[in-house]
Protein backbone atom coordinates (compact mmCIF):
# COMPACT_ATOMS: atom_id res chain seq x y z
CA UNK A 1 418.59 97.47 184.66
CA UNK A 2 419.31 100.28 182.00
CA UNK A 3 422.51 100.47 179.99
CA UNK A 4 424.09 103.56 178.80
CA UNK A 5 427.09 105.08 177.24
CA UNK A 6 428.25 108.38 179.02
CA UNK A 7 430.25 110.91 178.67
CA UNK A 8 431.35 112.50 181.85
CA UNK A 9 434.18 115.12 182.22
CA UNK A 10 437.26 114.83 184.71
CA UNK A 11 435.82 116.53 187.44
CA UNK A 12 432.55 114.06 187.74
CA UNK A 13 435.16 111.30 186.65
CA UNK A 14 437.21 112.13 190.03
CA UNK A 15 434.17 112.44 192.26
CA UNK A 16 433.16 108.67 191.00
CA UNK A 17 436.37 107.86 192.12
CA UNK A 18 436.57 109.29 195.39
CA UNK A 19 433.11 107.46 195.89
CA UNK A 20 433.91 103.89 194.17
CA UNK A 21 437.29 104.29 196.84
CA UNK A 22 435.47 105.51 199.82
CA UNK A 23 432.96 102.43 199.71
CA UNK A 24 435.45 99.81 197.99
CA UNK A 25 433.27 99.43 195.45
CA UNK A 26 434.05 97.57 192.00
CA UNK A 27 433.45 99.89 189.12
CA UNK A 28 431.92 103.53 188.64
CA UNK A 29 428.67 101.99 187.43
CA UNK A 30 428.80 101.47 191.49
CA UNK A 31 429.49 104.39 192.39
CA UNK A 32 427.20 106.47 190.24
CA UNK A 33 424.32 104.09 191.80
CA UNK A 34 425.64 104.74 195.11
CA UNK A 35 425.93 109.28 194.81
CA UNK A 36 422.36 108.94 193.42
CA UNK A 37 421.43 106.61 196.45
CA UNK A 38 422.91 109.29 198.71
CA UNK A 39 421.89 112.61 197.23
CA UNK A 40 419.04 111.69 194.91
CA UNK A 41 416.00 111.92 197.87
CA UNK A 42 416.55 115.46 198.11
CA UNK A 43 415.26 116.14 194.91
CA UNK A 44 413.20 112.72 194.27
CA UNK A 45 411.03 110.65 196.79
CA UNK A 46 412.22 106.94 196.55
CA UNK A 47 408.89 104.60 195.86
CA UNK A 48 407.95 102.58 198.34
CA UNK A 49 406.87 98.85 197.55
CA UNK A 50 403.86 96.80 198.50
CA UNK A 51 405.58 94.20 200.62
CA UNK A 52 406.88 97.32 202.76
CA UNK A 53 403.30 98.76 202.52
CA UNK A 54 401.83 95.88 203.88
CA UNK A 55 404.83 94.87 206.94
CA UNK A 56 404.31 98.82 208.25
CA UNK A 57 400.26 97.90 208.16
CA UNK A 58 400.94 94.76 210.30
CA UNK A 59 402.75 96.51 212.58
CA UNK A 60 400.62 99.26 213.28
CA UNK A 61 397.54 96.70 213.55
CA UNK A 62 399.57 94.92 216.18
CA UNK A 63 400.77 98.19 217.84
CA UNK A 64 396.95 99.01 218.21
CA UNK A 65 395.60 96.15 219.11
CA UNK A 66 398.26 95.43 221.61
CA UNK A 67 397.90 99.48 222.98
CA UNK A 68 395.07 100.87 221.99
CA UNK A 69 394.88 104.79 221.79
CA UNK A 70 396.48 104.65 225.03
CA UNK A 71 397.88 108.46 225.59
CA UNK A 72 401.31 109.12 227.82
CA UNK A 73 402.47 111.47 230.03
CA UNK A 74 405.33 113.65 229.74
CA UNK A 75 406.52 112.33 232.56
CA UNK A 76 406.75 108.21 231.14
CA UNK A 77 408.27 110.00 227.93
CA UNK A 78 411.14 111.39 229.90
CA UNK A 79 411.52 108.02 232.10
CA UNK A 80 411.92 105.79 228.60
CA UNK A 81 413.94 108.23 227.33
CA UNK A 82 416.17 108.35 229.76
CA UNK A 83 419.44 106.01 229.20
């Protein structure tokens, strides 16, 4: 975890308040974490880490050897799609 001393003018100052109130959070520390959880993918991929990596790999190994390449229809698409 980084510390740091900001400066941050009244407008930013009411948007971390709106946010820290919106998602009861505790302090703006919070809420900065939280706006740069919401917004910041748009302009910077989150990294992903190896335990992830590894469950998705599982998965698909199971997926496969479970199903194969098995193709479907259009048809079974529609029917498991239906609710």
């Amino acid at each position: 975890m980084v510390f740091a001393r900001l400066s941050l003018n009244d407008y930013t100052k009411k948007v971390l308040n709106v946010i820290k109130a919106k998602f009861d959070l505790n302090d703006k520390s919070e809420a900065l974490n939280k706006f740069a959880e919401m917004y910041g993918e748009d302009l910077v991929e989150k990294q992903s880490n190896d335990q992830y990596i590894k469950k998705i790999l599982e998965i698909d190994q199971r997926h496969m050897k479970k199903y194969g390449h098995k193709k479907m229809s259009l048809k079974e698409l529609d029917r498991l799609c239906e609710v």
